[in-house]
Protein backbone atom coordinates (compact mmCIF):
# COMPACT_ATOMS: atom_id res chain seq x y z
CA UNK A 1 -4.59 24.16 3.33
CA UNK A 2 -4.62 21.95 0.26
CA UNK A 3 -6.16 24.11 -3.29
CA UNK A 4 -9.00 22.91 -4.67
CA UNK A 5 -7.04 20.68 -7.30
CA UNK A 6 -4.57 19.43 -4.82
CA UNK A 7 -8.14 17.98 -2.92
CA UNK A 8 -9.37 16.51 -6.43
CA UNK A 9 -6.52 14.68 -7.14
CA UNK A 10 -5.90 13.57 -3.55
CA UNK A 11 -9.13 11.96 -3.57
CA UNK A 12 -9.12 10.88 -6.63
CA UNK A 13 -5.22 8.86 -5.96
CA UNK A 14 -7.11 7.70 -2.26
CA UNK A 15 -9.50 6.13 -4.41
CA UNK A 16 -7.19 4.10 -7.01
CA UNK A 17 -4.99 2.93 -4.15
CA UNK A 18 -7.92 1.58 -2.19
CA UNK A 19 -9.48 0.08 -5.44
CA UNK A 20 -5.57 -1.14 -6.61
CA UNK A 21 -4.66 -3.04 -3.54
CA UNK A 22 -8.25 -5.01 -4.14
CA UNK A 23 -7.68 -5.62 -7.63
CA UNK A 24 -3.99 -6.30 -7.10
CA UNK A 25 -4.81 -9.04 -4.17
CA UNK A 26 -8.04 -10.34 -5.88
CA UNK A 27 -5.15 -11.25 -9.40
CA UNK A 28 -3.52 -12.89 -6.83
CA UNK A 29 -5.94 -15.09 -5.36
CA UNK A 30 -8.58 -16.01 -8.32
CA UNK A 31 -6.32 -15.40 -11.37
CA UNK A 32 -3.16 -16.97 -10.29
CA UNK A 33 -4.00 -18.60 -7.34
CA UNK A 34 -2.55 -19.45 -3.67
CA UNK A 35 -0.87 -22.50 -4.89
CA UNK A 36 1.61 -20.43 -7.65
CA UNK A 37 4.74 -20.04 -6.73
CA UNK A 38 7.00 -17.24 -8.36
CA UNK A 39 6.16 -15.54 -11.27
CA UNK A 40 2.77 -16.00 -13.01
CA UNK A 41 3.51 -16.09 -16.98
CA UNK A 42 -0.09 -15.96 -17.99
CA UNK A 43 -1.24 -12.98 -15.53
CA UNK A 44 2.04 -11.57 -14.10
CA UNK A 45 2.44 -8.73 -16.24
CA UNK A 46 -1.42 -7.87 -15.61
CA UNK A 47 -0.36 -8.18 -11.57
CA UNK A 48 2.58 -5.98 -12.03
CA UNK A 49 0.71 -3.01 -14.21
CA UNK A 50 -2.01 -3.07 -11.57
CA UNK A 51 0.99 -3.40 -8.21
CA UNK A 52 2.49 0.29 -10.68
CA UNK A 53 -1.02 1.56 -10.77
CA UNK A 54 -1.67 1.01 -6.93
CA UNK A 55 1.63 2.29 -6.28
CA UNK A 56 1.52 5.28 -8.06
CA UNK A 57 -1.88 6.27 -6.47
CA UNK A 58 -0.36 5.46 -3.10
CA UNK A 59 2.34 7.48 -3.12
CA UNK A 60 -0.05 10.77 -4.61
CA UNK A 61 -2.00 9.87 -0.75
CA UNK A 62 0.86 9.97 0.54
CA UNK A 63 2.62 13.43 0.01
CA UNK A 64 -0.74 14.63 0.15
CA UNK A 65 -2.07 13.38 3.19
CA UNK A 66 1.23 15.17 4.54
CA UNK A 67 0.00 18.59 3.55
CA UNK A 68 -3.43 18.09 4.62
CA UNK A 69 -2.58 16.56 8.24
CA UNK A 70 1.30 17.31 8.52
CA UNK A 71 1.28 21.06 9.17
CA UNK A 72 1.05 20.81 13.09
CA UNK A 73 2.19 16.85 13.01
CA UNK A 74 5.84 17.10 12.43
CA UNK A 75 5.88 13.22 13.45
CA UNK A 76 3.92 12.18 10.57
CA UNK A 77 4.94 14.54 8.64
CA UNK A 78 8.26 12.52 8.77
CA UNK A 79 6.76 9.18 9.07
CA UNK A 80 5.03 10.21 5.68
CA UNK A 81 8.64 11.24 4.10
CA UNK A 82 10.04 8.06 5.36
CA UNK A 83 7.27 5.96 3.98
CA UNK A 84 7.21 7.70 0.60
CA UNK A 85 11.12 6.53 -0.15
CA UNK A 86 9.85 3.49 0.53
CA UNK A 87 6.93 3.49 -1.49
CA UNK A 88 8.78 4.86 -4.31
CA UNK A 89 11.21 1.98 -4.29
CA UNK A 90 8.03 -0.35 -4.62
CA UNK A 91 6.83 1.50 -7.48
CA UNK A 92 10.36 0.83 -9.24
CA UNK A 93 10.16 -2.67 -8.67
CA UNK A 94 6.97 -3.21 -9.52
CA UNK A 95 7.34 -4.19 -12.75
CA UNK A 96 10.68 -5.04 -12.92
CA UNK A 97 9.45 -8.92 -12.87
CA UNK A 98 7.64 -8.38 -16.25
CA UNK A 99 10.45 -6.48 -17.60
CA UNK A 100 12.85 -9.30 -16.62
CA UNK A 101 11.00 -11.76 -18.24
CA UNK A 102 10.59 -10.40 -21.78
CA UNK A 103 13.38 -8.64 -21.36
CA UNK A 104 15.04 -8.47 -25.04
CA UNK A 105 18.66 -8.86 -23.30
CA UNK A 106 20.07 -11.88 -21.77
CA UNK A 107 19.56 -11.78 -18.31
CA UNK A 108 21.05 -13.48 -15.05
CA UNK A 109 18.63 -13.14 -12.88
CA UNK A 110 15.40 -15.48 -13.64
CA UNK A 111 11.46 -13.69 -13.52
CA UNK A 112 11.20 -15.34 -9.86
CA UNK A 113 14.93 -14.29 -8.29
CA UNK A 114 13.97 -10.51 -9.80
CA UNK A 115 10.93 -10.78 -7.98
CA UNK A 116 12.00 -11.79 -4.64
CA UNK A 117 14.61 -8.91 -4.79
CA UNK A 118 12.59 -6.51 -5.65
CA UNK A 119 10.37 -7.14 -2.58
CA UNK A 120 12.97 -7.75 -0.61
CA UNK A 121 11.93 -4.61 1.96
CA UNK A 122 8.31 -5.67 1.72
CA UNK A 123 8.40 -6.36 5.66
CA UNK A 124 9.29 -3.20 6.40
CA UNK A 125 7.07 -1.42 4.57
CA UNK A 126 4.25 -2.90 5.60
CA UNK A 127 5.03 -2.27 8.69
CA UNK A 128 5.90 1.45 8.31
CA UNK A 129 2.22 1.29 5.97
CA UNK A 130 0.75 0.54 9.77
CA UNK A 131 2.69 3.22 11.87
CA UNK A 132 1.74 5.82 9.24
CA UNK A 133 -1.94 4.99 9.15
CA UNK A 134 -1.77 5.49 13.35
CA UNK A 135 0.07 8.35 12.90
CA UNK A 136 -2.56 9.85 9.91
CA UNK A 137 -5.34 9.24 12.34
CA UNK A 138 -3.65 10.96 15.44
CA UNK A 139 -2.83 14.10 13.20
CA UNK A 140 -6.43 13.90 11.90
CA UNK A 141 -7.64 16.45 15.23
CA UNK A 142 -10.41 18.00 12.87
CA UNK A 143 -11.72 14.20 12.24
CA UNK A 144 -11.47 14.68 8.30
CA UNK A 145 -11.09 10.98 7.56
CA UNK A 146 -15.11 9.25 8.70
CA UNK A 147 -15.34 7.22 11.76
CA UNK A 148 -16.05 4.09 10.04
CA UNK A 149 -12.51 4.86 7.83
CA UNK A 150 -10.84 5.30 11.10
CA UNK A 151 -11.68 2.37 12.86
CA UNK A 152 -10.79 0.44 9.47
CA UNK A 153 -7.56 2.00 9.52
CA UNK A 154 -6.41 1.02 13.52
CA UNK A 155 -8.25 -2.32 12.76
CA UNK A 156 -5.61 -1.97 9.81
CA UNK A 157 -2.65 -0.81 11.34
CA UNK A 158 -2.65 -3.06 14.68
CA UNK A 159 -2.92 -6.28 12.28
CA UNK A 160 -0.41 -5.62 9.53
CA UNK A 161 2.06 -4.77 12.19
CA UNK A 162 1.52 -7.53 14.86
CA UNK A 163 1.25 -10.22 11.42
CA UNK A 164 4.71 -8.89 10.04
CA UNK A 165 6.29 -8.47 13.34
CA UNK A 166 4.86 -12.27 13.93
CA UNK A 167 6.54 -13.43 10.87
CA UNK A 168 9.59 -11.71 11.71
CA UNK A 169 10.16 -14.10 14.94
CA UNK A 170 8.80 -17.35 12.97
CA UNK A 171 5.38 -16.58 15.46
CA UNK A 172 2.88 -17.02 13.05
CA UNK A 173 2.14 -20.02 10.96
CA UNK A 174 1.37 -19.72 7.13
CA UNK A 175 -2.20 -20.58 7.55
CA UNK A 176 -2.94 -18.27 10.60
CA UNK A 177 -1.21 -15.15 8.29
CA UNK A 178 -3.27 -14.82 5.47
CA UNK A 179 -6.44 -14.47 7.06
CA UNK A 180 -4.66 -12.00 9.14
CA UNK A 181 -2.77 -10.28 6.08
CA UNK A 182 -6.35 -10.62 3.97
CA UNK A 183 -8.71 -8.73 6.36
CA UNK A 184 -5.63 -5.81 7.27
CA UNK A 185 -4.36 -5.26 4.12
CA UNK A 186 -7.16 -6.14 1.93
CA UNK A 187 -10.29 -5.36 3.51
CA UNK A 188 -9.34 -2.52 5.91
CA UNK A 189 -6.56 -0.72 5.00
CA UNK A 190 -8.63 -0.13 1.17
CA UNK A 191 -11.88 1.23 3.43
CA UNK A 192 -9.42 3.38 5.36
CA UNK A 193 -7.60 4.78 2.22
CA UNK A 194 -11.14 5.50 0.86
CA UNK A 195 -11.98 6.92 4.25
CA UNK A 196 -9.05 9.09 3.55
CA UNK A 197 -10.29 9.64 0.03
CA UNK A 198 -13.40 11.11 1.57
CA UNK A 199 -11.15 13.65 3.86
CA UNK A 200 -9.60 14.93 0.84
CA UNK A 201 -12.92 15.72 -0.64
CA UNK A 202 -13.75 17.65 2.20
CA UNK A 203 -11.45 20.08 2.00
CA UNK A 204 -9.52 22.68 -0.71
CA UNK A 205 -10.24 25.98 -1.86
């Protein structure tokens, strides 16, 4: 059973993730704009602080949720470890763009190459982002997280993994996966993270 703090902040992290990924993806597509390509030099280092804010509250959610819905789970409790490594190696690269390009060193690698390597595993994660919002629900047998947040987060899950699965066999054409990416990872998955946000407010001591 989480404490009464452990609930607070919980809820509180839910809540910055869900509002992070919205911020993070609305940069993206009215500040810098679908056409950029690489890194932004006017709003990348705003992008990057809000991509380390969004992580940061993501991974809080994460070893949380794992206490709150992991004690009789020991699937997602291990899903939930296995997505938090990964997690945590977004958060590192998160703003390792910015750093590269005022970097006060000489550097070989340009803003954009940095970039691309640090989200090199962003496939994968995505992917495990949708397994371990199935598994969250399953383990949710006391139905914490509100109906409408769990129906946001299947709605989530199915289409994150089915778009990057898609990409991953050349399946899906650039113009069929961003409405695809846009209503799973930016619509839905934020309600179901608040949805989760909700669950953790719920409970504590």
């Amino acid at each position: 059973m989480l404490t009464a703090k452990e609930s607070q902040l919980g809820s509180l992290m839910a809540r910055i993730a869900a509002l992070g990924t919205i911020v993070f993806f609305a940069i993206q597509a009215l500040l810098i704009g679908p056409d950029q390509v690489g890194y932004s030099e006017q709003y990348g280092a705003i992008s990057d602080m809000v991509g380390f804010v969004q992580s940061f509250g993501i991974l809080f959610t994460i070893s949380l949720t794992q206490k709150l819905f992991g004690d009789n789970n020991p699937y997602f409790r291990i899903v939930s470890a296995i997505l938090f490594v990964a997690a945590v190696i977004t958060l590192t690269g998160s703003l390792a763009s910015t750093g590269n390009a005022n970097s006060v060193f000489d550097t070989v690698l340009t803003a954009d190459q940095t970039g691309a390597v640090a989200s090199n595993g962003q496939l994968v994660t995505f992917i495990l982002f949708g397994i371990w919002a199935l598994c969250l629900i399953s383990a949710d047998e006391n139905n914490l997280v509100p109906s409408w947040g769990r129906v946001s987060g299947q709605g989530a899950a199915y289409l994150i993994i089915v778009a990057q699965i898609g990409i991953f066999f050349g399946l899906i054409p650039a113009n069929a996966f961003v409405p695809l990416f846009l209503l799973g990872g930016v619509v839905l998955f934020p309600i179901f993270t608040w949805g989760i946000s909700v669950a953790f407010s719920s409970t504590g001591n």
